[in-house]
PDB file of N, CA and C in Angstrom:
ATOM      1  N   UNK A   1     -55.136  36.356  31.290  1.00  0.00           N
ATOM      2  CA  UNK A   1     -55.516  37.762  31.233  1.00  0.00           C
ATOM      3  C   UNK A   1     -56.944  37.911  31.751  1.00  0.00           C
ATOM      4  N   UNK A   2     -56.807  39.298  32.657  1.00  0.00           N
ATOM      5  CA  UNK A   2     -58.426  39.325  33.516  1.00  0.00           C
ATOM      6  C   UNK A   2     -58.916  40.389  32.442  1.00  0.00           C
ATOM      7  N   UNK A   3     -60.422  40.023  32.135  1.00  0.00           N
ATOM      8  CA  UNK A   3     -60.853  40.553  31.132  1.00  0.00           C
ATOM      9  C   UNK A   3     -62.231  41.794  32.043  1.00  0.00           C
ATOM     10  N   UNK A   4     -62.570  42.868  31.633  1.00  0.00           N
ATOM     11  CA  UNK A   4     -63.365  43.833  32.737  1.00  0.00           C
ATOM     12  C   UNK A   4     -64.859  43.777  32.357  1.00  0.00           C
ATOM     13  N   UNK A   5     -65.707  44.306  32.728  1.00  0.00           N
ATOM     14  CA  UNK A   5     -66.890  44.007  32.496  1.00  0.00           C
ATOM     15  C   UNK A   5     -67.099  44.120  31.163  1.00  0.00           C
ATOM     16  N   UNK A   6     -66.644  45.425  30.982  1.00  0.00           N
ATOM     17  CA  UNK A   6     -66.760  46.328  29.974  1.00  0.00           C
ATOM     18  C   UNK A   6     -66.271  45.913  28.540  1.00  0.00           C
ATOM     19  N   UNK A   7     -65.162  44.930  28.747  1.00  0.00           N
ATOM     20  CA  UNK A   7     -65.071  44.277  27.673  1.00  0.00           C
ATOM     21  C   UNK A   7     -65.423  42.757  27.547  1.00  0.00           C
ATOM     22  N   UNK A   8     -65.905  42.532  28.351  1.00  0.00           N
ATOM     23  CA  UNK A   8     -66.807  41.282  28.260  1.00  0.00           C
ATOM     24  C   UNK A   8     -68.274  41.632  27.437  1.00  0.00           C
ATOM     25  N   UNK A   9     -68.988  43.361  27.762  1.00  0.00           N
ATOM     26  CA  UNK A   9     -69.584  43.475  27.358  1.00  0.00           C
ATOM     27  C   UNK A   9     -69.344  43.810  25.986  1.00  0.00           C
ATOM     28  N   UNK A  10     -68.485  44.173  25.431  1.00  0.00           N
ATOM     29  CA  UNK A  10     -68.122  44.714  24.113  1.00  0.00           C
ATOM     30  C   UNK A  10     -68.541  43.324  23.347  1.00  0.00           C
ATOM     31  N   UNK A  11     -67.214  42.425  23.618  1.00  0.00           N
ATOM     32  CA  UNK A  11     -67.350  41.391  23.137  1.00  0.00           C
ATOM     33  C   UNK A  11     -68.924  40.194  23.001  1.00  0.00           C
ATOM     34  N   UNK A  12     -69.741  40.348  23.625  1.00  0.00           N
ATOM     35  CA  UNK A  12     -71.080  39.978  23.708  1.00  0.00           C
ATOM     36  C   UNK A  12     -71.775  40.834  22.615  1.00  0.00           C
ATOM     37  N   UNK A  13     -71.889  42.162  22.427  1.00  0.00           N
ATOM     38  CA  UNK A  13     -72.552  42.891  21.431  1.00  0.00           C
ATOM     39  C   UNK A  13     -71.822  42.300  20.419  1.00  0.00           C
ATOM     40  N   UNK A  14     -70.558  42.378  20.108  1.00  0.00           N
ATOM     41  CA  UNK A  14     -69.889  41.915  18.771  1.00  0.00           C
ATOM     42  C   UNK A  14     -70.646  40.390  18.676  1.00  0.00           C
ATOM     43  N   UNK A  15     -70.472  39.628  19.336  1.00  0.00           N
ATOM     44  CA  UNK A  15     -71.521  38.189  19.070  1.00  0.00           C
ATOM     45  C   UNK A  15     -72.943  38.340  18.614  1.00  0.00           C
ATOM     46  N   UNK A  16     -73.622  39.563  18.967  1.00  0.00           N
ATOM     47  CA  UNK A  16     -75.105  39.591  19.177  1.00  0.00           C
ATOM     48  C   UNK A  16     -74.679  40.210  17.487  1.00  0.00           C
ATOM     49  N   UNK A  17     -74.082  41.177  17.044  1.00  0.00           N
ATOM     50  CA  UNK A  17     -73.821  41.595  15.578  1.00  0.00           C
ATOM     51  C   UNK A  17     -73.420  40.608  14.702  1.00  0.00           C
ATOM     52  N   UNK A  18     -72.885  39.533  15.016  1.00  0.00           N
ATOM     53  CA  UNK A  18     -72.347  38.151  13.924  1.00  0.00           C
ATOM     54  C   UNK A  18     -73.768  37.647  14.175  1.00  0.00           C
ATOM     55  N   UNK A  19     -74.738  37.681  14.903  1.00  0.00           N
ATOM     56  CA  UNK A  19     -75.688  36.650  15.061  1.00  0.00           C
ATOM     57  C   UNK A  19     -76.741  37.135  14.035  1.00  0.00           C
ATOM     58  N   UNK A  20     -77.178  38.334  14.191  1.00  0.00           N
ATOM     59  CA  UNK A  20     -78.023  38.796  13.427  1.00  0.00           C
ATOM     60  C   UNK A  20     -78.637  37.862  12.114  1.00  0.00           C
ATOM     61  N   UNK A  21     -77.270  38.581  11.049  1.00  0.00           N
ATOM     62  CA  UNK A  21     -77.493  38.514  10.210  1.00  0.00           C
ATOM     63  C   UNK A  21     -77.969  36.228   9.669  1.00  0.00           C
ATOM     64  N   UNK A  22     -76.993  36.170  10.766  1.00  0.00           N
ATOM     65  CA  UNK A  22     -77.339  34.521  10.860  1.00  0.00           C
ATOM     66  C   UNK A  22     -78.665  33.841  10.843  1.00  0.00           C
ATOM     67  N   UNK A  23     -79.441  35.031  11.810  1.00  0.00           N
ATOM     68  CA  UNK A  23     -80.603  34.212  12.324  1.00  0.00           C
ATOM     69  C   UNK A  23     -82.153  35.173  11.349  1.00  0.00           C
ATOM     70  N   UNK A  24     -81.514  35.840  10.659  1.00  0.00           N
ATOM     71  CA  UNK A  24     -82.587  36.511   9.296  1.00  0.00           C
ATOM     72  C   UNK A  24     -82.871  35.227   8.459  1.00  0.00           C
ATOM     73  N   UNK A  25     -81.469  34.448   8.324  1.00  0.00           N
ATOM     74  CA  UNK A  25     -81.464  33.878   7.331  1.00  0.00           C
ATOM     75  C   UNK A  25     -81.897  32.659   7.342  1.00  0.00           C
ATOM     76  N   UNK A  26     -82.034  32.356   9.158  1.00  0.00           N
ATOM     77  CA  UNK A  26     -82.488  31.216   9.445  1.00  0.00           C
ATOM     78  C   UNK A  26     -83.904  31.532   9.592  1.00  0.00           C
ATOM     79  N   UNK A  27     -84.265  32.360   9.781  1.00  0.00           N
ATOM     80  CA  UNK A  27     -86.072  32.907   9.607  1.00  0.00           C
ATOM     81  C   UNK A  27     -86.445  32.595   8.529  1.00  0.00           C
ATOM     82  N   UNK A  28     -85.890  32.207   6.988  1.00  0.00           N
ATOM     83  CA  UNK A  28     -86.039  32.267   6.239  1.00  0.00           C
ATOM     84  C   UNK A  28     -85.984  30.788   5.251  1.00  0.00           C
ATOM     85  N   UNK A  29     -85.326  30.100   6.317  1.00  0.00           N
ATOM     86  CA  UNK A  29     -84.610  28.568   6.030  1.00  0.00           C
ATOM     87  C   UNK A  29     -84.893  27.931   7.354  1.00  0.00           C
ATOM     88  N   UNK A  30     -86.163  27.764   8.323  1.00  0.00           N
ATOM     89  CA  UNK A  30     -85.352  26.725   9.556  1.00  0.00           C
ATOM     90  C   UNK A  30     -85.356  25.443   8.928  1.00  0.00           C
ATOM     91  N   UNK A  31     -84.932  24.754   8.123  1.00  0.00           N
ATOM     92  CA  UNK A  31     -84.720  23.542   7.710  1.00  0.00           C
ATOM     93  C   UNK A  31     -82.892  23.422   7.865  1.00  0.00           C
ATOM     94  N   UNK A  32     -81.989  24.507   7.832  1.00  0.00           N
ATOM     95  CA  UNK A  32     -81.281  24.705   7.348  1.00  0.00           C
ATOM     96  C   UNK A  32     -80.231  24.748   9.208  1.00  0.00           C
ATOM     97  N   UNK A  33     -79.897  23.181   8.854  1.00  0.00           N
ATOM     98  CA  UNK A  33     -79.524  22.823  10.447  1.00  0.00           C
ATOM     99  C   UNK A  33     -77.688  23.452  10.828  1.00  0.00           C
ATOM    100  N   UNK A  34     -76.949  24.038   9.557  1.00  0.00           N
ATOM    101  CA  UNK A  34     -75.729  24.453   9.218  1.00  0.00           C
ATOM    102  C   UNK A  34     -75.961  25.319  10.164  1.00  0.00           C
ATOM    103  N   UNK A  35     -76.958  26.595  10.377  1.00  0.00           N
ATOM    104  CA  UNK A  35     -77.142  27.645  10.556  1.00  0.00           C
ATOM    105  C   UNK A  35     -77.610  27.335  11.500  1.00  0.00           C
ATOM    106  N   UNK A  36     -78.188  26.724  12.069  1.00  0.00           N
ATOM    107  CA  UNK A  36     -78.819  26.480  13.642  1.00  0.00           C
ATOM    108  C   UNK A  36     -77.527  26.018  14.276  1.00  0.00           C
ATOM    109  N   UNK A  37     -76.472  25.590  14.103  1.00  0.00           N
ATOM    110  CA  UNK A  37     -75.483  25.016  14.539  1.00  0.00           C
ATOM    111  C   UNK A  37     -74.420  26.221  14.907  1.00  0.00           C
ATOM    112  N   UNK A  38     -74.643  27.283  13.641  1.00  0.00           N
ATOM    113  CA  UNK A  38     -73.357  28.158  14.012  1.00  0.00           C
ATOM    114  C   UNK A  38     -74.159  29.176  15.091  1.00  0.00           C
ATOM    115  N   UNK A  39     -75.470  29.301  15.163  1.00  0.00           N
ATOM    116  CA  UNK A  39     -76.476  30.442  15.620  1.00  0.00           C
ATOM    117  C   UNK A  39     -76.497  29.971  17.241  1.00  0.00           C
ATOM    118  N   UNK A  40     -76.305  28.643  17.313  1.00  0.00           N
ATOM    119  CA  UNK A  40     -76.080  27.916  18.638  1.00  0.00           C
ATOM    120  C   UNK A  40     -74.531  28.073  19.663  1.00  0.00           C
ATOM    121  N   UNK A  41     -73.732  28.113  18.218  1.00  0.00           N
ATOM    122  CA  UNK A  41     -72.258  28.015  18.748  1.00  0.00           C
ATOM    123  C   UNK A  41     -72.334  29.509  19.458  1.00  0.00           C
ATOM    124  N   UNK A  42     -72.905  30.431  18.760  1.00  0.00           N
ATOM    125  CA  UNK A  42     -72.571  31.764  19.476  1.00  0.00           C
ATOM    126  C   UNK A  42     -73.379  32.368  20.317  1.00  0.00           C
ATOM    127  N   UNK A  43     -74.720  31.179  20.965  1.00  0.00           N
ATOM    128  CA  UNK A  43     -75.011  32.006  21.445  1.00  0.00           C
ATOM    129  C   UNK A  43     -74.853  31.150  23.056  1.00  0.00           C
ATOM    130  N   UNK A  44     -73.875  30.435  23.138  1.00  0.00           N
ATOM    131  CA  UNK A  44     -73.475  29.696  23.876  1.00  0.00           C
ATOM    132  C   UNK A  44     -72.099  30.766  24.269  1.00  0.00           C
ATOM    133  N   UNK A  45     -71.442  31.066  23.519  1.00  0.00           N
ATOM    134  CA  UNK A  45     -70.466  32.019  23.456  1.00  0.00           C
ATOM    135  C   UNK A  45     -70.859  33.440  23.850  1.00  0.00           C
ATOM    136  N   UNK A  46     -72.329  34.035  23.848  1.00  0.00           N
ATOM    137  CA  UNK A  46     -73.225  35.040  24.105  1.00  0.00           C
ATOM    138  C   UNK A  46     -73.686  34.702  25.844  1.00  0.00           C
ATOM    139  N   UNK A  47     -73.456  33.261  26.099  1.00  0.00           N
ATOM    140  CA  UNK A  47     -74.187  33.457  27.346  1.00  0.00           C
ATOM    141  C   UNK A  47     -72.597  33.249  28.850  1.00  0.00           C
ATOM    142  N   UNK A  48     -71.553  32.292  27.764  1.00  0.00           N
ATOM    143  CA  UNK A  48     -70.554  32.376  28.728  1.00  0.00           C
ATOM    144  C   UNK A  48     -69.911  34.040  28.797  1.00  0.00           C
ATOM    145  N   UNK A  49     -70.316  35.061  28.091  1.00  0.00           N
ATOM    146  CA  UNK A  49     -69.838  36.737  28.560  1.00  0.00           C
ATOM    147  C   UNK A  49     -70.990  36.992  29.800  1.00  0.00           C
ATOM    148  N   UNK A  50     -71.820  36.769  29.369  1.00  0.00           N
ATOM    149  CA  UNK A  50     -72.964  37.435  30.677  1.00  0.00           C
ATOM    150  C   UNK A  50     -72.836  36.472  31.711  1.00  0.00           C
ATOM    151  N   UNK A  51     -72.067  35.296  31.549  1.00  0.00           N
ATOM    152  CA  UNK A  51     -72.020  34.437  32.573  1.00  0.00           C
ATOM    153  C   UNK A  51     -70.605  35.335  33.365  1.00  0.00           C
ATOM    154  N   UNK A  52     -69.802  36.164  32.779  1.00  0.00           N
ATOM    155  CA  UNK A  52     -68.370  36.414  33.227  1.00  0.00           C
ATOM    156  C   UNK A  52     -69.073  38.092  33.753  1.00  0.00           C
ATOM    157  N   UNK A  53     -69.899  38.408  33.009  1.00  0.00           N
ATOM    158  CA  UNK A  53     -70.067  39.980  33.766  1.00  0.00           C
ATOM    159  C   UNK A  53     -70.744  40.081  34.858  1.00  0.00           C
ATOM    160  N   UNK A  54     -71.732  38.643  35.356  1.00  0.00           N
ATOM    161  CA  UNK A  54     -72.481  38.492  36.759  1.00  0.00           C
ATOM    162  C   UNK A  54     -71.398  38.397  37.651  1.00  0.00           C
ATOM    163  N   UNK A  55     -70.234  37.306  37.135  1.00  0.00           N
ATOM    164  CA  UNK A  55     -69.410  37.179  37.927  1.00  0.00           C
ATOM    165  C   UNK A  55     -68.146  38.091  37.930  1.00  0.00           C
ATOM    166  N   UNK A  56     -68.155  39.626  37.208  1.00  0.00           N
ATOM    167  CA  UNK A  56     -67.243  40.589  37.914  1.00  0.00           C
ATOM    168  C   UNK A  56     -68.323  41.403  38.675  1.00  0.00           C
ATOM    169  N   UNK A  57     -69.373  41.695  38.454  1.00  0.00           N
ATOM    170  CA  UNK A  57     -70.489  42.478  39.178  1.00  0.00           C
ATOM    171  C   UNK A  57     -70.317  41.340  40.557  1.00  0.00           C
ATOM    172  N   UNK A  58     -70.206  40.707  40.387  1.00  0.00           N
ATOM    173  CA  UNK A  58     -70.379  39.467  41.840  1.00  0.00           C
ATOM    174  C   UNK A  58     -68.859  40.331  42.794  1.00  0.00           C
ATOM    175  N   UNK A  59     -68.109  39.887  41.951  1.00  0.00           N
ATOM    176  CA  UNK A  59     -66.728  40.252  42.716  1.00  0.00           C
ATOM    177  C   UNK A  59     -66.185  41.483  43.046  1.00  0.00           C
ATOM    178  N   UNK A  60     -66.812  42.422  42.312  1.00  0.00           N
ATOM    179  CA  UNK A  60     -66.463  43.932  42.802  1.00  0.00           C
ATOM    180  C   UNK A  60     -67.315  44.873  43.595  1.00  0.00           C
ATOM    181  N   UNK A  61     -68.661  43.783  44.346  1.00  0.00           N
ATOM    182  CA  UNK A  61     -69.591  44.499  44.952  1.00  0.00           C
ATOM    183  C   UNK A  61     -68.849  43.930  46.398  1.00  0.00           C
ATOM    184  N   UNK A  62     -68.875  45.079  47.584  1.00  0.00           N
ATOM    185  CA  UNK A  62     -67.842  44.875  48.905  1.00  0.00           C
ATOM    186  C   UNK A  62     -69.124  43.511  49.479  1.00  0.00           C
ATOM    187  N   UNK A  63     -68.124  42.893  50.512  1.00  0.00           N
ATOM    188  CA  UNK A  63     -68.897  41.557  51.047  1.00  0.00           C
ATOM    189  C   UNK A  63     -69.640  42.456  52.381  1.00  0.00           C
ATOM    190  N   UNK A  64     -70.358  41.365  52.389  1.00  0.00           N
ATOM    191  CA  UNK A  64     -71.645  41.700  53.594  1.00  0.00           C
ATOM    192  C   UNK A  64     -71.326  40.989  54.818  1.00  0.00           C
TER     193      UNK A  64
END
């Protein structure tokens, strides 16, 4: 399934909203390597969407 910018971008804000509250708590704890681990998992998951919306902005601009 081809996914559109637009919900590539959705899905990136929904990551950036699970992260939040993650990384308050890691402001509060960086000893606390559980939380650096899940704060990592998503934002690895945060960068493969913007990695997919360069590449529909790539593909729907006409060639030169």
């Amino acid at each position: 399934m081809l996914l559109t910018a637009s919900v590539w971008k959705r899905k990136r804000e929904d990551l950036r909203i699970e992260r939040a509250p993650l990384a308050k708590a890691f402001d509060k704890n960086p000893q606390d390597l559980r939380l650096a681990l899940q704060i990592k998992a998503i934002d690895d998951k945060i960068a493969d969407c913007t990695e997919q919306i360069v590449k529909e902005k790539r593909q729907s601009k006409p060639s030169s």
